[in-house]
C-alpha atoms as a PDB file:
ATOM      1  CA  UNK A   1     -13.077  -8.934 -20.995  1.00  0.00           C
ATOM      2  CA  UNK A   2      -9.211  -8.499 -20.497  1.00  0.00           C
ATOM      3  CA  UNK A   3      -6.809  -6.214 -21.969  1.00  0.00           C
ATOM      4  CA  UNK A   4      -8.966  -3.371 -21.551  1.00  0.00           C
ATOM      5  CA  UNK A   5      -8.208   1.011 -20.398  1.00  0.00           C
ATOM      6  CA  UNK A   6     -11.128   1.653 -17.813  1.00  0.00           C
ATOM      7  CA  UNK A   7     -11.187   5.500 -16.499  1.00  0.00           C
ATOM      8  CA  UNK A   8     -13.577   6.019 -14.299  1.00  0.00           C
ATOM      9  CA  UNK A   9     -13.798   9.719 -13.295  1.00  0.00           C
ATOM     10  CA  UNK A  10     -16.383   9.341 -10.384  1.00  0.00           C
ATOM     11  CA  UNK A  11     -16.594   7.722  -7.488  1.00  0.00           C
ATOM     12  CA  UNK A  12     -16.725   3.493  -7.107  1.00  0.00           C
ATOM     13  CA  UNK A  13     -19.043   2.955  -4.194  1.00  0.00           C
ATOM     14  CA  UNK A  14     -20.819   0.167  -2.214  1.00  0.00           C
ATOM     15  CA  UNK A  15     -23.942  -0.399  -1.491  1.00  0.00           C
ATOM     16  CA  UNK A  16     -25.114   0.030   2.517  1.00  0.00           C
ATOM     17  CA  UNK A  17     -23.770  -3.607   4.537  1.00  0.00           C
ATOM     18  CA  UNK A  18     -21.328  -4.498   1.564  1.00  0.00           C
ATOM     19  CA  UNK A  19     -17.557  -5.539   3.240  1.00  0.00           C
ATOM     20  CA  UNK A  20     -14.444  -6.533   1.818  1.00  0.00           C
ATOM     21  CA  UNK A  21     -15.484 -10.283   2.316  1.00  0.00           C
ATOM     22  CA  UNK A  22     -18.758  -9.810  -0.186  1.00  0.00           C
ATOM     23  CA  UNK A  23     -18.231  -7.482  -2.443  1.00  0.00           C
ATOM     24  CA  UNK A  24     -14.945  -8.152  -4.896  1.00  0.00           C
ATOM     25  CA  UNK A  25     -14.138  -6.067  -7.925  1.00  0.00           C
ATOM     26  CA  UNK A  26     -11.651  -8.552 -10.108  1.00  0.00           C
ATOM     27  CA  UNK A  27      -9.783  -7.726 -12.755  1.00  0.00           C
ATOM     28  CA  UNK A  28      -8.883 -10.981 -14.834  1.00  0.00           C
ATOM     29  CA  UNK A  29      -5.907  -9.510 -15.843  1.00  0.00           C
ATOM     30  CA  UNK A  30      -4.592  -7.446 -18.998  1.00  0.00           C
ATOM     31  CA  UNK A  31      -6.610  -4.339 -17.567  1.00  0.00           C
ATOM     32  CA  UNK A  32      -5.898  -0.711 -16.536  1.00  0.00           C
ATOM     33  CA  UNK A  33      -8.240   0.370 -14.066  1.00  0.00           C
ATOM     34  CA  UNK A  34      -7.387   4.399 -13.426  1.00  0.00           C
ATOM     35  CA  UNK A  35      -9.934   5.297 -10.468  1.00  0.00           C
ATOM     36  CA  UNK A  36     -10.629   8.929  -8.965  1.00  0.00           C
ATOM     37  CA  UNK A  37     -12.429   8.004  -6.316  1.00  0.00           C
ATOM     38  CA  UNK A  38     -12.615   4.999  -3.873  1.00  0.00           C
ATOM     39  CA  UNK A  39     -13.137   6.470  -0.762  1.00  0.00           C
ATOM     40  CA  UNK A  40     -16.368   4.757  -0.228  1.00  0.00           C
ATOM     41  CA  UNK A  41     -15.726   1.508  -1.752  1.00  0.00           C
ATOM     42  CA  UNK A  42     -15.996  -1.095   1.031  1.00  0.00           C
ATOM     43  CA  UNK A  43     -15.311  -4.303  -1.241  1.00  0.00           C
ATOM     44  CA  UNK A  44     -11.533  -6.117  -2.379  1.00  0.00           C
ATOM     45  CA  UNK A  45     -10.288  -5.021  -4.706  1.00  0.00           C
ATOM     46  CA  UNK A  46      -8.521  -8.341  -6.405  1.00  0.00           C
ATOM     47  CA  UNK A  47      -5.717  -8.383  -9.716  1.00  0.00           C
ATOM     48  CA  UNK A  48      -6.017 -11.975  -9.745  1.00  0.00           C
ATOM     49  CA  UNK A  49      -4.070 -14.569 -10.790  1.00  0.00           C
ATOM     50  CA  UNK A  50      -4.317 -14.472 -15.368  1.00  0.00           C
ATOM     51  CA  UNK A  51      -2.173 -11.860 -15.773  1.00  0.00           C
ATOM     52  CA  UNK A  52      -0.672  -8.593 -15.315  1.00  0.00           C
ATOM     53  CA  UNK A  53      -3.800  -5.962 -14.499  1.00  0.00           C
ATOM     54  CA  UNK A  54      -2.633  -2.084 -13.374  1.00  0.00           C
ATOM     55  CA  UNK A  55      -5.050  -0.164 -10.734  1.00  0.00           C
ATOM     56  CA  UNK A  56      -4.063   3.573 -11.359  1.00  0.00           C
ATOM     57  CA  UNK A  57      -5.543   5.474  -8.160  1.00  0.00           C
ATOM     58  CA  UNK A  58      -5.355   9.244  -8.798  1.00  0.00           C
ATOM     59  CA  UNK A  59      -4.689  11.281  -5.353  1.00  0.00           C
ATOM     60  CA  UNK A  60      -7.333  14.126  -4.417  1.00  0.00           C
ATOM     61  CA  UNK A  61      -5.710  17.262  -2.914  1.00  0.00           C
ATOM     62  CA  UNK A  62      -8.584  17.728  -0.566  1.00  0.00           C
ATOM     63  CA  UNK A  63      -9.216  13.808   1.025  1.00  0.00           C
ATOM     64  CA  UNK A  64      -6.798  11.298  -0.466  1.00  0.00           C
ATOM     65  CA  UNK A  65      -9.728  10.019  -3.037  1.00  0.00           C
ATOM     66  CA  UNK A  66      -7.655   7.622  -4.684  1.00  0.00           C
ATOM     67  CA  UNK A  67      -7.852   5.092  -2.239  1.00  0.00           C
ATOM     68  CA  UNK A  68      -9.885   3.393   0.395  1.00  0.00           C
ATOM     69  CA  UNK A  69      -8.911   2.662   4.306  1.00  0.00           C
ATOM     70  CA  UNK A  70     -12.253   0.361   4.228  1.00  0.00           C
ATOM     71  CA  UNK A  71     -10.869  -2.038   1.170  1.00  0.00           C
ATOM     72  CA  UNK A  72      -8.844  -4.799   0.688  1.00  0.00           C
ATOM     73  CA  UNK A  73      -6.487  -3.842  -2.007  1.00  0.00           C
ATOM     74  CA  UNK A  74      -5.157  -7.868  -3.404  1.00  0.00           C
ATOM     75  CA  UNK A  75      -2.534  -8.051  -6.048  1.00  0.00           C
ATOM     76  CA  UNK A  76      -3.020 -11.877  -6.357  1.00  0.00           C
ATOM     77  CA  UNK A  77      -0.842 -14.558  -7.536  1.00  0.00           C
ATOM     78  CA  UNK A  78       0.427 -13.069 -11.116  1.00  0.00           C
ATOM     79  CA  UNK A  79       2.601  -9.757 -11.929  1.00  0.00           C
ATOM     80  CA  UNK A  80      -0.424  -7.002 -11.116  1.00  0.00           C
ATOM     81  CA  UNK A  81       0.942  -3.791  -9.992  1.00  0.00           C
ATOM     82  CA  UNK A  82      -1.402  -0.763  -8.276  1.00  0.00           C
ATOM     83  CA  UNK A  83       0.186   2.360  -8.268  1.00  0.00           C
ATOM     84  CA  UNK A  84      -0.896   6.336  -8.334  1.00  0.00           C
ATOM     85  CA  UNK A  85      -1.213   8.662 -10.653  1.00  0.00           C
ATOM     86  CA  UNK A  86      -0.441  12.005  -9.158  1.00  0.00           C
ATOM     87  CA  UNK A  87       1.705  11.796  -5.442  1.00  0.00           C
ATOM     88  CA  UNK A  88       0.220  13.196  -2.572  1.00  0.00           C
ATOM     89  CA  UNK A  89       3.949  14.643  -2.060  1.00  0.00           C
ATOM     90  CA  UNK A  90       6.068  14.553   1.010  1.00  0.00           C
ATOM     91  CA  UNK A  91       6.925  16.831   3.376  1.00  0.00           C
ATOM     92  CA  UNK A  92       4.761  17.932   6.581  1.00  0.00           C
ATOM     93  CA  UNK A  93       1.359  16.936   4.933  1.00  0.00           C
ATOM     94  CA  UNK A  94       2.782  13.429   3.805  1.00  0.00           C
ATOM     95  CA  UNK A  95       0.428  11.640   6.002  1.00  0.00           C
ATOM     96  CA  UNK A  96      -2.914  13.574   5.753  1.00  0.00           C
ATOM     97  CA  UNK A  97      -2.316  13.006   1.833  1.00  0.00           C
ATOM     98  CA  UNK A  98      -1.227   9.801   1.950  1.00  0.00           C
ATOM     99  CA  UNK A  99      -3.305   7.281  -0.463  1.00  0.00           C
ATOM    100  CA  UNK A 100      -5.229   4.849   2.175  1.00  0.00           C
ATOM    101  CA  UNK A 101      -5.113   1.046   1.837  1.00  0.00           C
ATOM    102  CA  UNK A 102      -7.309  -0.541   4.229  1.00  0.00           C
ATOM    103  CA  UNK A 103      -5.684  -3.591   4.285  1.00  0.00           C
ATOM    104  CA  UNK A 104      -2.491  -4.990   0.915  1.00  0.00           C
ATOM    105  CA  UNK A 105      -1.628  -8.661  -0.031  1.00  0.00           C
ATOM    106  CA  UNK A 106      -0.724 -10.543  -2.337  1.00  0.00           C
ATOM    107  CA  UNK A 107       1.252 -13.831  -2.717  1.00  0.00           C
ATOM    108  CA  UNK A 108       3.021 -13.283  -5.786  1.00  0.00           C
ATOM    109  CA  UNK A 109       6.580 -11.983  -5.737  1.00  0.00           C
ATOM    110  CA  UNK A 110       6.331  -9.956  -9.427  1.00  0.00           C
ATOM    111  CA  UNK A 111       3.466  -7.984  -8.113  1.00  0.00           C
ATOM    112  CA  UNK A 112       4.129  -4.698  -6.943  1.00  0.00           C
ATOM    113  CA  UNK A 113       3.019  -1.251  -5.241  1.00  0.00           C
ATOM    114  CA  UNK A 114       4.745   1.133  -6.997  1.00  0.00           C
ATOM    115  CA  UNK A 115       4.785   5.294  -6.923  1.00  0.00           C
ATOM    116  CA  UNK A 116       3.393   7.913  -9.116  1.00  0.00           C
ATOM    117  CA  UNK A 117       2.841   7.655 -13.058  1.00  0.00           C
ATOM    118  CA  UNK A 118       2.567  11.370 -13.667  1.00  0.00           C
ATOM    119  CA  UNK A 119       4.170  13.357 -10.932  1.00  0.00           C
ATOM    120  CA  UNK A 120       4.675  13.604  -7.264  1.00  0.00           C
ATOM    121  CA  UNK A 121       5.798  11.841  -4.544  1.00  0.00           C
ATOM    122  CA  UNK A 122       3.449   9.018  -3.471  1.00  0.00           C
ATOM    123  CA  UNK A 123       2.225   7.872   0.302  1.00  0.00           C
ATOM    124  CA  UNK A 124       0.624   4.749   0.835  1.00  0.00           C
ATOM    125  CA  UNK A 125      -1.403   4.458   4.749  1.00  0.00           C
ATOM    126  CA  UNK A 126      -1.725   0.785   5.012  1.00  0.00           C
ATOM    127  CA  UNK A 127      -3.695  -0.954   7.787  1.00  0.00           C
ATOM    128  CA  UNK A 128      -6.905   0.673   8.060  1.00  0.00           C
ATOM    129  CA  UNK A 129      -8.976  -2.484   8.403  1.00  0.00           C
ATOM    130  CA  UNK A 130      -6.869  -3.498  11.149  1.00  0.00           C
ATOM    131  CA  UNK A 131      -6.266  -7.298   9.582  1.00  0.00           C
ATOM    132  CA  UNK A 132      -3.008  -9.150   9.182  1.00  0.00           C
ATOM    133  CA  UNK A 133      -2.237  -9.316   5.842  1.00  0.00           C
ATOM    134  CA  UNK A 134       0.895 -10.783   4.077  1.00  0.00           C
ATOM    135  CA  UNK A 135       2.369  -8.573   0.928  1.00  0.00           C
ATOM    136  CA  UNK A 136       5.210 -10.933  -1.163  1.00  0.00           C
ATOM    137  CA  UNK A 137       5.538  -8.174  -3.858  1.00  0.00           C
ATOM    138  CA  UNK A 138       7.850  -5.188  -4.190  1.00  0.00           C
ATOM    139  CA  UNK A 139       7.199  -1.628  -2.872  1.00  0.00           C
ATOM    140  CA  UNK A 140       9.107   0.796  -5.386  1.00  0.00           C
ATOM    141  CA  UNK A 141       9.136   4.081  -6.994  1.00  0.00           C
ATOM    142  CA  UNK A 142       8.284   4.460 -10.114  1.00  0.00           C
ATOM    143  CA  UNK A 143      10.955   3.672 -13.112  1.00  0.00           C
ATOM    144  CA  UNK A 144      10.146   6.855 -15.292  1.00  0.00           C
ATOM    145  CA  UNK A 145       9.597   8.967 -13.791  1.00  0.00           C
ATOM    146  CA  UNK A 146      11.720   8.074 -10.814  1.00  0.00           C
ATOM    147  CA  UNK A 147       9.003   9.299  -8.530  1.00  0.00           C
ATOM    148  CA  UNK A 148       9.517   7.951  -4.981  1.00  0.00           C
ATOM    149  CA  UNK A 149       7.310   5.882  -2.479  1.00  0.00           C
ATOM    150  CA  UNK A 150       7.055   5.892   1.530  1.00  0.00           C
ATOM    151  CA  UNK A 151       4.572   3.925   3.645  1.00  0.00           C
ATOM    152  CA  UNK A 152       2.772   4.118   6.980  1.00  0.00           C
ATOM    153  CA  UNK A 153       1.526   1.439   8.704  1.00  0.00           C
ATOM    154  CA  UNK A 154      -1.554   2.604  10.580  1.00  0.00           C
ATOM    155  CA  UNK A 155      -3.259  -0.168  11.893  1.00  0.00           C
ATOM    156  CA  UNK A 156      -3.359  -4.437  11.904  1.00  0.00           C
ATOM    157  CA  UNK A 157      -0.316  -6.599  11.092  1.00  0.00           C
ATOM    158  CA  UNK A 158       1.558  -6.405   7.586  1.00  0.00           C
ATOM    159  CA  UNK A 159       3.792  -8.852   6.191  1.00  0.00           C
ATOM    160  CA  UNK A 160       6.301  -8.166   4.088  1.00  0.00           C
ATOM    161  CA  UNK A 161       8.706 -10.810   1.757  1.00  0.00           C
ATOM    162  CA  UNK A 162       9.768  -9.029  -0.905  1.00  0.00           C
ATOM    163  CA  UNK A 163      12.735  -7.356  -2.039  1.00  0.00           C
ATOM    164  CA  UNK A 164      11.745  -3.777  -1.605  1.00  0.00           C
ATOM    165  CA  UNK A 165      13.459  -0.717  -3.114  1.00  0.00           C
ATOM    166  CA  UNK A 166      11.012   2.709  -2.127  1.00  0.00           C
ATOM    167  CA  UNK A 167      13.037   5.337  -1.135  1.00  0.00           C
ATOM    168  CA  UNK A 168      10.520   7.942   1.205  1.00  0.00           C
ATOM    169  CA  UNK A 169      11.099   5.425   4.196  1.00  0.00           C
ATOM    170  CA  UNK A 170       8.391   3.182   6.413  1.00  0.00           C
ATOM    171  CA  UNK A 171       6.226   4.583   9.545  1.00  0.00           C
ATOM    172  CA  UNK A 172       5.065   2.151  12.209  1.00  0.00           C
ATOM    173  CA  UNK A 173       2.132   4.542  13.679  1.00  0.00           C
ATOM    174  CA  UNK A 174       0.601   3.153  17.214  1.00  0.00           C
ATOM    175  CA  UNK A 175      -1.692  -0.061  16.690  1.00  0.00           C
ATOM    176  CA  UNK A 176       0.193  -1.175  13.645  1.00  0.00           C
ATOM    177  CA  UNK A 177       2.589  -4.174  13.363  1.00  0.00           C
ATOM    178  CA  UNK A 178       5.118  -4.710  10.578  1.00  0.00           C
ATOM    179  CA  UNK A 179       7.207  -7.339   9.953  1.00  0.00           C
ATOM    180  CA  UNK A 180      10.035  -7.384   7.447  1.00  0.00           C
ATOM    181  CA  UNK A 181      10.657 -11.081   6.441  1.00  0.00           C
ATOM    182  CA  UNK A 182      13.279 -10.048   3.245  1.00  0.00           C
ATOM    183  CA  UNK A 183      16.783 -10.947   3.671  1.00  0.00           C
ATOM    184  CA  UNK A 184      18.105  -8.793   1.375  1.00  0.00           C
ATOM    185  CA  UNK A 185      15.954  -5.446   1.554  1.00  0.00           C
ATOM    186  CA  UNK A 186      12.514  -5.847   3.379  1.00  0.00           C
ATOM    187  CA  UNK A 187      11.492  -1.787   3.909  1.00  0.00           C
ATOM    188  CA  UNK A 188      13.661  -0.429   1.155  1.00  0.00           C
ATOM    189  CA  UNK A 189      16.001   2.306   1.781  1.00  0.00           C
ATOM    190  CA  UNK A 190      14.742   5.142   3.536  1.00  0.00           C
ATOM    191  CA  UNK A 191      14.673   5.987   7.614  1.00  0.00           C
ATOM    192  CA  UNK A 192      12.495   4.143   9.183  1.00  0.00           C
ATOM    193  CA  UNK A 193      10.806   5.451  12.023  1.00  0.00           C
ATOM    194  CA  UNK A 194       8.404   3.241  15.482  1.00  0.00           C
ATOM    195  CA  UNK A 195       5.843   5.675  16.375  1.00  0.00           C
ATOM    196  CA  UNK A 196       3.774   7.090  19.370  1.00  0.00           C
ATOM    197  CA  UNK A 197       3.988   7.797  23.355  1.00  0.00           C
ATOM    198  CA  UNK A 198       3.770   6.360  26.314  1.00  0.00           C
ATOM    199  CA  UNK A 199       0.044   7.085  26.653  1.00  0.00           C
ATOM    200  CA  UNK A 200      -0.880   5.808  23.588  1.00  0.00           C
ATOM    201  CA  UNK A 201       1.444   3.123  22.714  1.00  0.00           C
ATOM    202  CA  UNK A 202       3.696   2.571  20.141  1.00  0.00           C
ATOM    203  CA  UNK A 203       4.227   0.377  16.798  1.00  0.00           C
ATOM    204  CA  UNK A 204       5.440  -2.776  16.368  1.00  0.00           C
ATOM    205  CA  UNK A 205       8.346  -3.551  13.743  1.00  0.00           C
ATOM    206  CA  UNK A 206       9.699  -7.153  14.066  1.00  0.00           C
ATOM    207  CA  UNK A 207      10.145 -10.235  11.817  1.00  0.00           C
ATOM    208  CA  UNK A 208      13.461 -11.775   9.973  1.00  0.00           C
ATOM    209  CA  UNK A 209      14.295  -9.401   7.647  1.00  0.00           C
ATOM    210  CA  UNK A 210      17.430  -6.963   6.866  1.00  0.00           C
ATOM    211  CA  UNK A 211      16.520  -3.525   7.635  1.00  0.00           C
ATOM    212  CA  UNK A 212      19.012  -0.809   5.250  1.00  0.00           C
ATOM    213  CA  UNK A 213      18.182   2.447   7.458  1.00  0.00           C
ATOM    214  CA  UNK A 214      18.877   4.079  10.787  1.00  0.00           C
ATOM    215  CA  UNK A 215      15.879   3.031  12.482  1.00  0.00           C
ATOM    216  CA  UNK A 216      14.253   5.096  15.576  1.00  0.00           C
ATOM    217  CA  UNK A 217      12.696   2.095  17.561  1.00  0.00           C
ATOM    218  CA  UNK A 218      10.191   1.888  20.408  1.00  0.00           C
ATOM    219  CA  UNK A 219       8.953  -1.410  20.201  1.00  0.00           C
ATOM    220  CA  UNK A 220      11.027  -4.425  18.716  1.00  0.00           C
ATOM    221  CA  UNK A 221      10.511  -8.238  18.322  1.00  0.00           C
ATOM    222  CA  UNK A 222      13.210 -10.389  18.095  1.00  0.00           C
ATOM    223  CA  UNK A 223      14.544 -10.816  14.404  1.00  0.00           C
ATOM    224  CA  UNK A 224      15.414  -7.413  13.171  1.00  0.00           C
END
């Protein structure tokens, strides 16, 4: 059915071998899906392509519940949007409560990953899966209330085309690539920051894009 409110207060889990390539959880589109737990769903996640479906993920003080670093989280073709309920917030703990995406795309531009219904600021940890993924959506806060968005990149290669307005900035953390392909605003308009050491490595930010921030760099392809 479509144009249905689902809470679900527990946990959304797979069953042992499940992966994000058999096991899909579709919403048609019309839906709000508000989920406390998806920390052990290994599946996609996919909004589809009829409409304009909502995934609510509520962040867990103690492990960043709300999400999933072993899912594909795919806004589709139409106008879905996933956002959070409560923010992680920012500050020294941004990252350890930052909501985990293993892996976000989506090839429609009026899609978007947006920031915190209720309150807080909102992290998103993108990359977990370690695939290359294409986002053509908009990362923003939320409208009302203006609460604000910031991403890391933690693993795999992300894409993204849209014209992106979050204001907590973008990490590049060592083993993930990110390419901003927007000519107007591809990683919104807070710092932006290449990450690691020598030892380790570093990120990778490249692509084609326009980049609005003072941006600490390590590793650079040609285009930004």
């Amino acid at each position: 059915a479509t144009g249905n409110n689902v809470v679900i207060n527990g946990s959304i889990s797979s069953t042992a071998g499940a992966t994000a390539a058999n096991t899909v959880l579709n919403l048609l589109g019309g839906e709000t899906l508000s989920a406390s737990n998806l920390s052990n769903f290994t599946g996609t996640l996919e909004l589809g392509s009829f409409g304009s479906g909502t995934v609510r993920l509520d962040y867990a003080s103690t492990n960043s519940a709300g999400g999933s670093a072993n899912a594909i989280f795919d806004l589709g073709s139409s106008s879905a949007t996933l956002e959070s309920y409560n923010g992680g917030g920012a500050g020294a703990n941004a990252f350890i409560n930052a909501i985990p995406l293993g892996a976000l795309e989506g090839s429609s531009a009026s899609s978007s990953l947006a920031g915190a219904g209720h309150t807080g600021s909102t992290f998103y940890a993108i990359g977990g899966l370690g695939l290359t993924t294409t986002f053509a959506g908009t990362v923003r806060n939320y409208v009302s209330p203006a609460n604000p968005v910031g991403i890391y990149v933690v693993g795999g290669s992300l894409t993204l085309t849209g014209n992106n307005t979050y204001t907590l900035g973008t990490t590049v953390q060592t083993g993930g690539s990110l390419f901003a392909n927007n000519a107007t605003s591809s990683l919104g308009t807070g710092a932006v920051l290449v990450a690691g050491s020598p030892t380790a490595g570093y990120g990778t930010l490249g692509g084609n894009g326009t980049v609005n921030a003072a941006t600490p760099v390590n590793s650079l392809t040609a285009g930004v």
